[in-house]
N, C-alpha and C. Protein backbone atom coordinates (compact mmCIF):
# COMPACT_ATOMS: atom_id res chain seq x y z
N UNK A 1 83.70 115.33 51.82
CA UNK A 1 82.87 115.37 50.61
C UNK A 1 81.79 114.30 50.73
N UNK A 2 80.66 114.57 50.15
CA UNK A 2 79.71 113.81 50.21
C UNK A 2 78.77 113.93 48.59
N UNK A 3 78.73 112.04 48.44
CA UNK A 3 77.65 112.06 47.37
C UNK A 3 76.45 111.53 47.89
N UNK A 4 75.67 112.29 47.27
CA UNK A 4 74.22 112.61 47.58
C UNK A 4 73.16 111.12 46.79
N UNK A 5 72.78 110.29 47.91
CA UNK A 5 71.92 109.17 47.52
C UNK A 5 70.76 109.22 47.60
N UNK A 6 70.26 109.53 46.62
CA UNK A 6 68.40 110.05 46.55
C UNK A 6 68.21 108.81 45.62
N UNK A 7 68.31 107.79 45.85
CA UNK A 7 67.89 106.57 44.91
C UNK A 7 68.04 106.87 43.24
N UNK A 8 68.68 107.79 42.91
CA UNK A 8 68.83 107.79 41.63
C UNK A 8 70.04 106.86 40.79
N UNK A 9 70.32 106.15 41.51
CA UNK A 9 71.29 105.36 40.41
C UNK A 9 73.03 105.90 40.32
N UNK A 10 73.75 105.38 39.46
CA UNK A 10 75.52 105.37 39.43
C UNK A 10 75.64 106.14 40.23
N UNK A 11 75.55 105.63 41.96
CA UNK A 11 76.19 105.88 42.68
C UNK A 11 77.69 105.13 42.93
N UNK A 12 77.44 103.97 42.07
CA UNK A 12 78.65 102.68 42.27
C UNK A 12 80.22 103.22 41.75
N UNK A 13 79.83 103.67 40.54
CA UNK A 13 80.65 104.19 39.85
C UNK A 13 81.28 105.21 39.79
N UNK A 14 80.49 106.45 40.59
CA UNK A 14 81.26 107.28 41.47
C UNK A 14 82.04 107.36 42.51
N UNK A 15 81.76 106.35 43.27
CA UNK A 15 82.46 105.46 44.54
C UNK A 15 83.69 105.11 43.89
N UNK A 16 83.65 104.50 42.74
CA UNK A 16 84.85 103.08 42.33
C UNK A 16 85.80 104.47 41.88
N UNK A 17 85.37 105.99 41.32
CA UNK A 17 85.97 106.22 40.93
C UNK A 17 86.57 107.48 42.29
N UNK A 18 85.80 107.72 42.88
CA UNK A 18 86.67 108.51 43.91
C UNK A 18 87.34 107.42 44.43
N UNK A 19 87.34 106.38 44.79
CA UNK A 19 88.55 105.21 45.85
C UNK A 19 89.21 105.61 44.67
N UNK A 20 89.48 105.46 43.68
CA UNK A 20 90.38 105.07 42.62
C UNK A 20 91.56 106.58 42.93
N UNK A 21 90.73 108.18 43.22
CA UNK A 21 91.38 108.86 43.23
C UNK A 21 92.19 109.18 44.75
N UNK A 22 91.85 107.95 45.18
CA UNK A 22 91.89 108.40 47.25
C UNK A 22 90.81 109.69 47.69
N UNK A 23 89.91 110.07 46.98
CA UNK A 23 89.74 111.42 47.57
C UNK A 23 88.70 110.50 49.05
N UNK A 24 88.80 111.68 49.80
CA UNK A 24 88.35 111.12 51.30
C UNK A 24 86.49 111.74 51.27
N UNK A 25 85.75 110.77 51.16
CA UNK A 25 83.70 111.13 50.59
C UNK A 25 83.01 109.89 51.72
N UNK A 26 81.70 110.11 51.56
CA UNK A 26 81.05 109.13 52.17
C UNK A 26 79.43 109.64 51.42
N UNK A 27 78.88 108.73 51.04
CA UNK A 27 77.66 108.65 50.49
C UNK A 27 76.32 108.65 51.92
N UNK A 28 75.95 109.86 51.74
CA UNK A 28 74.36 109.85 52.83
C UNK A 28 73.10 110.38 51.74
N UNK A 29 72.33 110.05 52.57
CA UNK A 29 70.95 110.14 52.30
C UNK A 29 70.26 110.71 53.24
N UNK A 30 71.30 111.50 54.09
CA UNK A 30 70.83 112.50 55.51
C UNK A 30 70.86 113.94 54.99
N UNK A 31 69.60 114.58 55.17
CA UNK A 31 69.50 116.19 55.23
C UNK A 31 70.15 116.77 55.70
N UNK A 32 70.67 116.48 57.24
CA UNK A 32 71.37 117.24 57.93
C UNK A 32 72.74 117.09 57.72
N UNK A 33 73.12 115.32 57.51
CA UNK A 33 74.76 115.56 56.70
C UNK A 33 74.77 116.31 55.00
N UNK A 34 73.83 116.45 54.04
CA UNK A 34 74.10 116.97 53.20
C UNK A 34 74.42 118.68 53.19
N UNK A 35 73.21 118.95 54.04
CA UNK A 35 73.70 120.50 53.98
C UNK A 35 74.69 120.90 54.70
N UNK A 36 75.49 120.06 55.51
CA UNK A 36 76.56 120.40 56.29
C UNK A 36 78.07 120.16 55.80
N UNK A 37 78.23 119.33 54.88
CA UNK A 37 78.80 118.66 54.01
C UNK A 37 80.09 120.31 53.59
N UNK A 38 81.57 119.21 53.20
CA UNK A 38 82.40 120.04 53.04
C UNK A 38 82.23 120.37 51.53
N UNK A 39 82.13 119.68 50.51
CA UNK A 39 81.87 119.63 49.12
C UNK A 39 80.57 118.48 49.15
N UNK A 40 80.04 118.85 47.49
CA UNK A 40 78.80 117.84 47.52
C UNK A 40 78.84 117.45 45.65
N UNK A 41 78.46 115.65 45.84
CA UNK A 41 77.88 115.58 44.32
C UNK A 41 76.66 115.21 44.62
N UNK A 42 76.13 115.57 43.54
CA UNK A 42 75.00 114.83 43.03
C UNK A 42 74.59 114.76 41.77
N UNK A 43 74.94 113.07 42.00
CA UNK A 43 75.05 112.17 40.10
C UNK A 43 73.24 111.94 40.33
N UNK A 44 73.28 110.38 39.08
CA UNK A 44 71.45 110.47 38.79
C UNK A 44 71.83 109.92 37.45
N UNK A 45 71.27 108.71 37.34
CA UNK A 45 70.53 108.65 36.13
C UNK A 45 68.60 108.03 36.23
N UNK A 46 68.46 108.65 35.43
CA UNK A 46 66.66 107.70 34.87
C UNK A 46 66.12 109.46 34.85
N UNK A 47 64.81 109.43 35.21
CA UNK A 47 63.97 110.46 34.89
C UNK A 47 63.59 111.62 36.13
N UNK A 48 63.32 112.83 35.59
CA UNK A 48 63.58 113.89 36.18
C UNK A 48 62.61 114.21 37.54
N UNK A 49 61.06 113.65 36.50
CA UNK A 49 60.09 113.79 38.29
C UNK A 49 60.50 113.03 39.34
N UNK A 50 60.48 111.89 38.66
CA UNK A 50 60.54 110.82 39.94
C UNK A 50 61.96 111.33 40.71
N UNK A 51 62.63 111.62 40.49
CA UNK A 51 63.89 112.14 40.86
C UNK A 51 63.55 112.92 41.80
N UNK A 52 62.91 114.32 41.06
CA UNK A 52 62.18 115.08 42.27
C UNK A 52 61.12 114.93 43.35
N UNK A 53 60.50 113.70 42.93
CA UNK A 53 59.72 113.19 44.26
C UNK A 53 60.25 112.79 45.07
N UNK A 54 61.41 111.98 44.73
CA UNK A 54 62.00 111.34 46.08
C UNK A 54 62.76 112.29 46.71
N UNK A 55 63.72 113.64 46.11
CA UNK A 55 64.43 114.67 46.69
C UNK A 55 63.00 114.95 47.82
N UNK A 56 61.80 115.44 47.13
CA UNK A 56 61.16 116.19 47.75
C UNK A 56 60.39 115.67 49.23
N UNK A 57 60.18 114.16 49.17
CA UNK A 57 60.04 113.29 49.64
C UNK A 57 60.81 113.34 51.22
N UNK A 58 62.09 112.78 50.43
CA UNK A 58 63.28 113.46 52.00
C UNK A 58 63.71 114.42 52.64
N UNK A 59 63.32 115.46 52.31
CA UNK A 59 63.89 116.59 52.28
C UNK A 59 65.17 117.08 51.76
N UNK A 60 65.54 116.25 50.91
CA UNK A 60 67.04 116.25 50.48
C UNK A 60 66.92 117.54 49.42
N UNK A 61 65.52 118.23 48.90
CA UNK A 61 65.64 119.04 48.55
C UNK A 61 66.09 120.20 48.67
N UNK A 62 65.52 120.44 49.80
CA UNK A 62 66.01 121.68 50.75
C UNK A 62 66.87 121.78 51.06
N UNK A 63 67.74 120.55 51.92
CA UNK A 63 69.34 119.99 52.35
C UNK A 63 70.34 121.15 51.22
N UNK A 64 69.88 120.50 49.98
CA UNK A 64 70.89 120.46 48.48
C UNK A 64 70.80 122.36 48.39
N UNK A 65 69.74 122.45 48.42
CA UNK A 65 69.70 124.63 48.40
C UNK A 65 70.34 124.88 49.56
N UNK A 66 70.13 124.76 50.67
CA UNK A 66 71.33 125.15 51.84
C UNK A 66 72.21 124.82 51.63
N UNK A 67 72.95 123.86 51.45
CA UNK A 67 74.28 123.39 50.96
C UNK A 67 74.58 124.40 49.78
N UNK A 68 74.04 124.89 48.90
CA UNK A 68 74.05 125.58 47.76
C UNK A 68 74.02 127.12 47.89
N UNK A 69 73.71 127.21 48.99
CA UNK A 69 73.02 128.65 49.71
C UNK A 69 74.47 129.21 50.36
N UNK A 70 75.04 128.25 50.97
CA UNK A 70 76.15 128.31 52.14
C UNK A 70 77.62 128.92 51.31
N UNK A 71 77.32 128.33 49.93
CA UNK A 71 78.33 128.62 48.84
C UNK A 71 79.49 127.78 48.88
N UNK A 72 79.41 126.69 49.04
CA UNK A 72 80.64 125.63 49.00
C UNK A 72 80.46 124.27 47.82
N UNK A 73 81.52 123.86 46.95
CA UNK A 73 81.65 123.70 46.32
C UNK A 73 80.04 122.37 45.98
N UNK A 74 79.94 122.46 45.03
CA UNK A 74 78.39 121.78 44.24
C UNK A 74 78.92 121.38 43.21
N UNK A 75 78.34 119.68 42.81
CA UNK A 75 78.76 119.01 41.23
C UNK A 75 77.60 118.16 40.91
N UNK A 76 77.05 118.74 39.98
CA UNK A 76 75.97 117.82 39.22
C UNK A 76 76.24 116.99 38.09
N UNK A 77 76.16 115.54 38.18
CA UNK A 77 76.26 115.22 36.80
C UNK A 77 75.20 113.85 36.53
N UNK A 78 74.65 114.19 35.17
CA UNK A 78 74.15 114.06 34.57
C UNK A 78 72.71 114.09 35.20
N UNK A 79 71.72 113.61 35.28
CA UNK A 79 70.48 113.91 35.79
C UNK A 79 70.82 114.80 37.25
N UNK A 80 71.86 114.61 37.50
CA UNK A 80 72.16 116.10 38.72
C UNK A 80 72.70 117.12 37.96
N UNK A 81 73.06 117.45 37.05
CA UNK A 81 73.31 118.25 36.19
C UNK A 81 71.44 118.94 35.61
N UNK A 82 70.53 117.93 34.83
CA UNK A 82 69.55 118.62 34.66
C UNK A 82 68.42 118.70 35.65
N UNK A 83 68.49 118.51 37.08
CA UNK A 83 67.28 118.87 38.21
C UNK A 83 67.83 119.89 38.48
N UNK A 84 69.20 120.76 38.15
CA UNK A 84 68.94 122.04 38.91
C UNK A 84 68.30 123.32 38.23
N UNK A 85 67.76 123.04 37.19
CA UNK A 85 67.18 123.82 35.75
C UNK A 85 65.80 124.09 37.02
N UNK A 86 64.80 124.68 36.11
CA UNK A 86 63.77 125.33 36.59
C UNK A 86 62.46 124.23 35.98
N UNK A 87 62.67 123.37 35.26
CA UNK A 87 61.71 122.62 34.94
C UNK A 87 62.55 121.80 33.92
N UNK A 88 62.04 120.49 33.71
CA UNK A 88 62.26 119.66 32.73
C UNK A 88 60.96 119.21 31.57
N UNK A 89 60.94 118.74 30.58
CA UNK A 89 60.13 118.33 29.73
C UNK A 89 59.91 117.05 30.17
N UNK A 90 60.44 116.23 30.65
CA UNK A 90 60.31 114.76 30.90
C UNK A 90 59.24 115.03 32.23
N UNK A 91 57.91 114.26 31.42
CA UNK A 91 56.72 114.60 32.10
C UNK A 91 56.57 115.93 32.90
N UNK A 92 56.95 116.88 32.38
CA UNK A 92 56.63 117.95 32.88
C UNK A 92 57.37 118.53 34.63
N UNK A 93 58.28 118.00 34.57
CA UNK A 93 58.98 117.97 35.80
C UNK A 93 59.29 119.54 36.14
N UNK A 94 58.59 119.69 37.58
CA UNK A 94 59.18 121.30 38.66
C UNK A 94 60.50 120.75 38.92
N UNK A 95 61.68 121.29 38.71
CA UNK A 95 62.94 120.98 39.30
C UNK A 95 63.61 121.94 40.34
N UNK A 96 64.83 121.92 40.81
CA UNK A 96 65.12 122.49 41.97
C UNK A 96 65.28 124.11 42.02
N UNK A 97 65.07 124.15 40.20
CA UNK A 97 65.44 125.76 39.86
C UNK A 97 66.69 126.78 40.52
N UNK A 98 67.51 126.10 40.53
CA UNK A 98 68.79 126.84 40.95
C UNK A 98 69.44 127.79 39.46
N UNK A 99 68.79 127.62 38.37
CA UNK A 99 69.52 128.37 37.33
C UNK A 99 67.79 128.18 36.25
N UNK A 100 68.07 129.79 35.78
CA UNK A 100 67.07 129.71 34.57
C UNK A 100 66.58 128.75 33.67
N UNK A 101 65.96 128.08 33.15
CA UNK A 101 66.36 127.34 31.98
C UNK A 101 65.26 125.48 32.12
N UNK A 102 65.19 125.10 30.86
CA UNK A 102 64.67 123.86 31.10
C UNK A 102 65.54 122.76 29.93
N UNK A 103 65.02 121.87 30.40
CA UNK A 103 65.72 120.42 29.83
C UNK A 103 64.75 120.12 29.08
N UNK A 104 65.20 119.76 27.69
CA UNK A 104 64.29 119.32 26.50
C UNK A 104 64.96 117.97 26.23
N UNK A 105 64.30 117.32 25.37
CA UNK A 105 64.45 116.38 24.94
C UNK A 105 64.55 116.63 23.11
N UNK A 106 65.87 115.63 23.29
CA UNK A 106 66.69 115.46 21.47
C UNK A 106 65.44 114.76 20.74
N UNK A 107 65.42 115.48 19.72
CA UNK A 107 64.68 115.30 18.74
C UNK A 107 65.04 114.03 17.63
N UNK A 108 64.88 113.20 17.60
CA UNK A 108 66.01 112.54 16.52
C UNK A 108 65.84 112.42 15.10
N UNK A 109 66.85 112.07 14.53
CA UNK A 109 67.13 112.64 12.89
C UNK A 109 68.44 111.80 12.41
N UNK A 110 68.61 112.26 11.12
CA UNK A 110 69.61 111.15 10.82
C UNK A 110 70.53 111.08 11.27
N UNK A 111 71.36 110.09 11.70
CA UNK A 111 72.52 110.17 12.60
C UNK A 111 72.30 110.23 14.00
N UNK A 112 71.50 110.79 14.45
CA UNK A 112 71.54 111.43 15.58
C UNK A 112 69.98 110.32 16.78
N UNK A 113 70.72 109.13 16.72
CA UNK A 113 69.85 108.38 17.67
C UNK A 113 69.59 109.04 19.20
N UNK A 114 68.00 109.04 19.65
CA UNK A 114 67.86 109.08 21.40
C UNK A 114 67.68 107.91 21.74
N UNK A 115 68.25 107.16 23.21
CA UNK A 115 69.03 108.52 23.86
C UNK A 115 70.43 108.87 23.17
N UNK A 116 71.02 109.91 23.29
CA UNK A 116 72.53 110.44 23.25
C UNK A 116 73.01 109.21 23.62
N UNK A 117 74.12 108.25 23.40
CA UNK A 117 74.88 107.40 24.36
C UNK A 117 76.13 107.49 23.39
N UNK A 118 77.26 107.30 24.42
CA UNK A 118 78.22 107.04 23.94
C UNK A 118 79.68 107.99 24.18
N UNK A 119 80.27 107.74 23.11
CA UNK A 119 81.80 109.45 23.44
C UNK A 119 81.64 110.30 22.67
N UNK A 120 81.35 111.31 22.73
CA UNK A 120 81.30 112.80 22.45
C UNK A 120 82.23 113.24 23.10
N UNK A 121 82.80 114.25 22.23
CA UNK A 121 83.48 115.09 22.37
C UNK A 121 82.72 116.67 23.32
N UNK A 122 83.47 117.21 23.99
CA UNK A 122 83.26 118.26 24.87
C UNK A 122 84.42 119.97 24.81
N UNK A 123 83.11 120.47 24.45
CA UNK A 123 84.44 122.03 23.77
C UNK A 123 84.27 123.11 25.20
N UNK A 124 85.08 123.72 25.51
CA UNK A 124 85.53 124.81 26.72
C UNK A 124 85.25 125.33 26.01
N UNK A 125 84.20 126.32 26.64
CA UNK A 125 83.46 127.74 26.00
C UNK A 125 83.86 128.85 27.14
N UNK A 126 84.16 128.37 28.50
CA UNK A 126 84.71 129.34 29.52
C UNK A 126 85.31 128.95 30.49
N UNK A 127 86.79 129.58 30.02
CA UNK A 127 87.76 128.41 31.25
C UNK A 127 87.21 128.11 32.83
N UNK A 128 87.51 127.20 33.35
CA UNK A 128 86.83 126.75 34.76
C UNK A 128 88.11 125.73 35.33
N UNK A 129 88.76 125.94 36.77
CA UNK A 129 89.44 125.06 37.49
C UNK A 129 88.52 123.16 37.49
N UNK A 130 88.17 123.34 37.09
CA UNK A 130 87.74 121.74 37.01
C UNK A 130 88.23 121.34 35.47
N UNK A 131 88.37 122.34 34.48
CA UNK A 131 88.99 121.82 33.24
C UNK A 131 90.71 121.85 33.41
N UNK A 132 91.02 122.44 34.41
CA UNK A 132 93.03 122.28 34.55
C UNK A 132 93.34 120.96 33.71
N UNK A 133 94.48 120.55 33.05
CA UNK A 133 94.98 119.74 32.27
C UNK A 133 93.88 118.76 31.58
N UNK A 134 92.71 119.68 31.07
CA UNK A 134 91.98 118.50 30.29
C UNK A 134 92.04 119.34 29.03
N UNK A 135 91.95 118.76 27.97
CA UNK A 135 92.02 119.17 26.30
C UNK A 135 90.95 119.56 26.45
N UNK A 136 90.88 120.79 25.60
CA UNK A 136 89.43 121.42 24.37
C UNK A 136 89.19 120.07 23.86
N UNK A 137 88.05 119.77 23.56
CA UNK A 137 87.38 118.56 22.86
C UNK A 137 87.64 117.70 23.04
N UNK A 138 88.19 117.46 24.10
CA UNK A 138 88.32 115.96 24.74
C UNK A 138 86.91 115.02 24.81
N UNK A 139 87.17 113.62 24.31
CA UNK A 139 85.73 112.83 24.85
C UNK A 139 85.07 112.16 25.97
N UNK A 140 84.17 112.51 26.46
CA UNK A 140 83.42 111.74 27.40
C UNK A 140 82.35 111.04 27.30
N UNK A 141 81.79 110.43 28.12
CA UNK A 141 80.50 109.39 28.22
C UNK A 141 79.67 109.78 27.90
N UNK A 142 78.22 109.66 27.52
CA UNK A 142 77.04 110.14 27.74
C UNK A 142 75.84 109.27 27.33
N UNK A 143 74.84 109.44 27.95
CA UNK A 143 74.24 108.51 28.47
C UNK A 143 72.72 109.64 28.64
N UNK A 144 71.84 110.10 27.54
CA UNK A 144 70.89 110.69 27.68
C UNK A 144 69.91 110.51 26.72
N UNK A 145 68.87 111.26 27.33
CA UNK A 145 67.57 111.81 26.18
C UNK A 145 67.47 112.72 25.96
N UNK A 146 67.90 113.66 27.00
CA UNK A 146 67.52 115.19 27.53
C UNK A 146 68.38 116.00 27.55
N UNK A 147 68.25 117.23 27.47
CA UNK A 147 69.81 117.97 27.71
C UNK A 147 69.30 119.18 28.25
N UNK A 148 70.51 119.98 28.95
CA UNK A 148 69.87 121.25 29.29
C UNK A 148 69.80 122.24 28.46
N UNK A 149 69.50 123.14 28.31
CA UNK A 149 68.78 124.44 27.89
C UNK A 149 68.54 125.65 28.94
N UNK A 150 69.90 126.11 29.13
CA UNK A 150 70.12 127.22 30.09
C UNK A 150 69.75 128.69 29.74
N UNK A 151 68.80 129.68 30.43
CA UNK A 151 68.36 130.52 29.85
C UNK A 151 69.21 131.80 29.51
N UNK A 152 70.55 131.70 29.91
CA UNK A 152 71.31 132.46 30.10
C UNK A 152 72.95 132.00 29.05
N UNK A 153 73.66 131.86 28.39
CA UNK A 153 74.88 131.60 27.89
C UNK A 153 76.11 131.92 28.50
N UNK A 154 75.66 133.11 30.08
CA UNK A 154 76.87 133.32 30.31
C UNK A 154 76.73 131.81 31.81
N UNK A 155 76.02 131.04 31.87
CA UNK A 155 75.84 129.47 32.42
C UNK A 155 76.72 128.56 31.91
N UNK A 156 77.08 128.05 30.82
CA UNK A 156 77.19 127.87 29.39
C UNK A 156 78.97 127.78 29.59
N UNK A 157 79.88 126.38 30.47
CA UNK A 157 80.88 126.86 30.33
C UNK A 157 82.02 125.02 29.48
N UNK A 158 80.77 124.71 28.57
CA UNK A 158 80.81 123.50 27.68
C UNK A 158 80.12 123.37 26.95
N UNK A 159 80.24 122.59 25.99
CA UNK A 159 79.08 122.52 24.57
C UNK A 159 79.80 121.01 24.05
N UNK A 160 78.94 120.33 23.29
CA UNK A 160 78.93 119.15 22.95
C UNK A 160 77.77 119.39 21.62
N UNK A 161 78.46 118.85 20.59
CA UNK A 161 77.43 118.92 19.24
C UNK A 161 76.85 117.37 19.54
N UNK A 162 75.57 117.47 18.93
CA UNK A 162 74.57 116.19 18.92
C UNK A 162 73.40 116.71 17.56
N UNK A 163 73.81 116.82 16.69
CA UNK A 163 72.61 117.47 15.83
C UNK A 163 72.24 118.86 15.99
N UNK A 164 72.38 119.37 17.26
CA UNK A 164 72.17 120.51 17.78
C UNK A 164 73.87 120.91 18.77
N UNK A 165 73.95 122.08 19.05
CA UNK A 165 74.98 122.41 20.15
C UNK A 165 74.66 122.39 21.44
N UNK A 166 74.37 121.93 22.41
CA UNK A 166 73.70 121.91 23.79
C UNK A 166 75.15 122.15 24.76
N UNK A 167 74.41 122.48 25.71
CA UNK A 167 75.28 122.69 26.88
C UNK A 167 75.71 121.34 27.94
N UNK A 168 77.00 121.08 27.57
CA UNK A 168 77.45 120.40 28.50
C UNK A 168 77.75 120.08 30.17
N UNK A 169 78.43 121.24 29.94
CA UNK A 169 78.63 121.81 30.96
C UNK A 169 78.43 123.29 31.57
N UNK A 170 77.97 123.70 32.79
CA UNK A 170 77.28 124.73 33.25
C UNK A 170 77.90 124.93 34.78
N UNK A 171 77.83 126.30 34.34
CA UNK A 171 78.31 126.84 36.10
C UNK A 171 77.77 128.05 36.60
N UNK A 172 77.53 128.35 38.05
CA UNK A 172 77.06 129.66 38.42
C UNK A 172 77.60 129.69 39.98
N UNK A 173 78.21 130.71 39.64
CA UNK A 173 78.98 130.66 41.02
C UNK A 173 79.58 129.15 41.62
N UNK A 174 79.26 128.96 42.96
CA UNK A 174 79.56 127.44 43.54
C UNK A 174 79.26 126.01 42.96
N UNK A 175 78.30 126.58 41.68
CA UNK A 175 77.72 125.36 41.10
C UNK A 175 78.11 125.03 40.21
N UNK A 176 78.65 123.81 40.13
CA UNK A 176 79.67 123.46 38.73
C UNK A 176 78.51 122.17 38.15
N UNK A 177 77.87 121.49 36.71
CA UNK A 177 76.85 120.48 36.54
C UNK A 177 77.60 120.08 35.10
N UNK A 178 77.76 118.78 35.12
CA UNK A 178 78.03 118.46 33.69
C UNK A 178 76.51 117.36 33.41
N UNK A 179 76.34 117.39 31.73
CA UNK A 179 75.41 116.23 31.29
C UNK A 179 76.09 114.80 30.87
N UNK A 180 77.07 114.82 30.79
CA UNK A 180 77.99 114.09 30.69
C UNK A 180 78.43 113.12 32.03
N UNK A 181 79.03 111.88 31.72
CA UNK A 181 79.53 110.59 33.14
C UNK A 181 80.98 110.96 33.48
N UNK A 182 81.61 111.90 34.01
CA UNK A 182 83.09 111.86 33.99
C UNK A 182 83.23 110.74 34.65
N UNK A 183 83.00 110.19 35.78
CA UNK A 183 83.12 108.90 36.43
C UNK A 183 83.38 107.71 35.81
N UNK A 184 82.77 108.09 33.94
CA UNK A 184 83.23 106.77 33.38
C UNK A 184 83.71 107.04 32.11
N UNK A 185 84.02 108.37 32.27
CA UNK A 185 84.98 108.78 30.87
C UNK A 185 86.68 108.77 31.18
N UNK A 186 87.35 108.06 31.57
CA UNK A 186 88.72 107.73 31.82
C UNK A 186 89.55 108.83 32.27
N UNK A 187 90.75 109.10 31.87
CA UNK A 187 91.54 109.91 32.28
C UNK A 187 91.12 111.23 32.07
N UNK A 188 90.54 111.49 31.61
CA UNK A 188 89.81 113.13 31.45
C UNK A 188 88.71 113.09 32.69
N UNK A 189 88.09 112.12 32.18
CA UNK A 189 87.01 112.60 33.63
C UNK A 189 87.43 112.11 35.21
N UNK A 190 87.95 111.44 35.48
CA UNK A 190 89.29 111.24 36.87
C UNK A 190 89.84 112.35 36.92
N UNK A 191 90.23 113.18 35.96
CA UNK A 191 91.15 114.07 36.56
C UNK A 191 90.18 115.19 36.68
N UNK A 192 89.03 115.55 36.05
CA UNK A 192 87.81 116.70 36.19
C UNK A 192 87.24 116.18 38.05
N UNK A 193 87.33 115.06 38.38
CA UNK A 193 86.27 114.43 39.79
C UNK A 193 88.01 115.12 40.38
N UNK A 194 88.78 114.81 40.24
CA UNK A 194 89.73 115.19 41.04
C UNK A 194 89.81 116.71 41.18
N UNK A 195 90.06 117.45 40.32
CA UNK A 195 90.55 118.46 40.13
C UNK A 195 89.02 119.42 40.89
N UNK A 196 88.02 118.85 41.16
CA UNK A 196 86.75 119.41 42.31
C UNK A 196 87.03 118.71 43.21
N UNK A 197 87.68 117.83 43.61
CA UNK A 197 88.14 116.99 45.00
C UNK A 197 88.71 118.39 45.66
N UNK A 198 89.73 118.64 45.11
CA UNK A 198 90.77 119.98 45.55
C UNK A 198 90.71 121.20 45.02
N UNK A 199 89.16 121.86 44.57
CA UNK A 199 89.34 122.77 44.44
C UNK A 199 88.81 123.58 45.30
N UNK A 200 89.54 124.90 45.63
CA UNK A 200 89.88 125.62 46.54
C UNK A 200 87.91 126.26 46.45
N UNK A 201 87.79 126.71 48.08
CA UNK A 201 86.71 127.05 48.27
C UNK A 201 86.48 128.56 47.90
């Protein structure tokens, strides 16, 4: 397994938390180890272009669609969760377009401070082997401005209320993306990084 280092940030914390699970990973920033790669993450936080300049930059763009192409297991979370949309609002960002849909930005209103931060709760809208022994509405991290906006609902296999219902979590075929930190949401999200450690190809 390999997490994917395109200078985007909590790579640390994905580390601390796969040692934590033993799973056996190594972090590159090589094209040729990413698309070759047995499983792949790719975490991210900060903003969506610059994100995509530097993918596009290394070629780690291309790497990430072959790897994606090949059909073996894929995990996005959180700003790797929204570059695989078709565009973002945050400065107008082209993203990797692996699924319909764009990333908007929360509007705010009472209650409802940007960015998103904090524990929210997360509802199963379509069972998925990465939710095995985690609760309906269990809480996790989050840590945003932006959220996705998938053009499709049958994508759509989590929801999280924020003023609005947005999609948490999303899948299409090999591609599993949460907006959410499981890495630093405790025993729920350890056992979601695990439970894609070992899931079957």
């Amino acid at each position: 397994m390999i997490v994917v280092d395109y200078g985007a940030g909590n790579l640390r914390s994905v580390e601390t938390a796969l040692r934590h699970l033993e799973a056996g990973f190594s972090i590159s920033s090589s094209p040729d180890e990413v698309s070759a790669a047995e499983r792949l993450i790719v975490p991210g936080v900060g903003e969506a272009r610059a994100a995509m300049e530097r993918l596009s930059a290394s070629g780690l763009d291309q790497a990430i669609d072959a790897f994606r192409r090949a059909g073996r297991p894929l995990l996005g979370i959180c700003l790797g969760c929204q570059i695989i949309f078709e565009r973002s609002d945050e400065r107008s960002a082209h993203c990797l377009g692996f699924l319909p849909g764009t990333v908007r930005r929360f509007t705010p209103g009472p209650g409802r401070k940007v960015p998103h931060m904090g524990w929210n709760r997360v509802f199963i809208t379509h069972p998925h082997p990465l939710f095995a022994e985690i609760a309906d509405g269990a809480f996790f991290y989050f840590v945003h401005s932006y959220y996705p906006d998938p053009s499709g609902d049958e994508f759509r296999i989590a929801t999280t209320e924020y003023g609005i219902t947005f999609a948490s979590g999303i899948e299409k075929d090999n591609l599993i993306a949460f907006q959410f930190h499981p890495e630093k949401s405790g025993k729920y999200g350890l056992k979601l990084i695990d439970n894609f450690a070992k899931m079957k190809r």
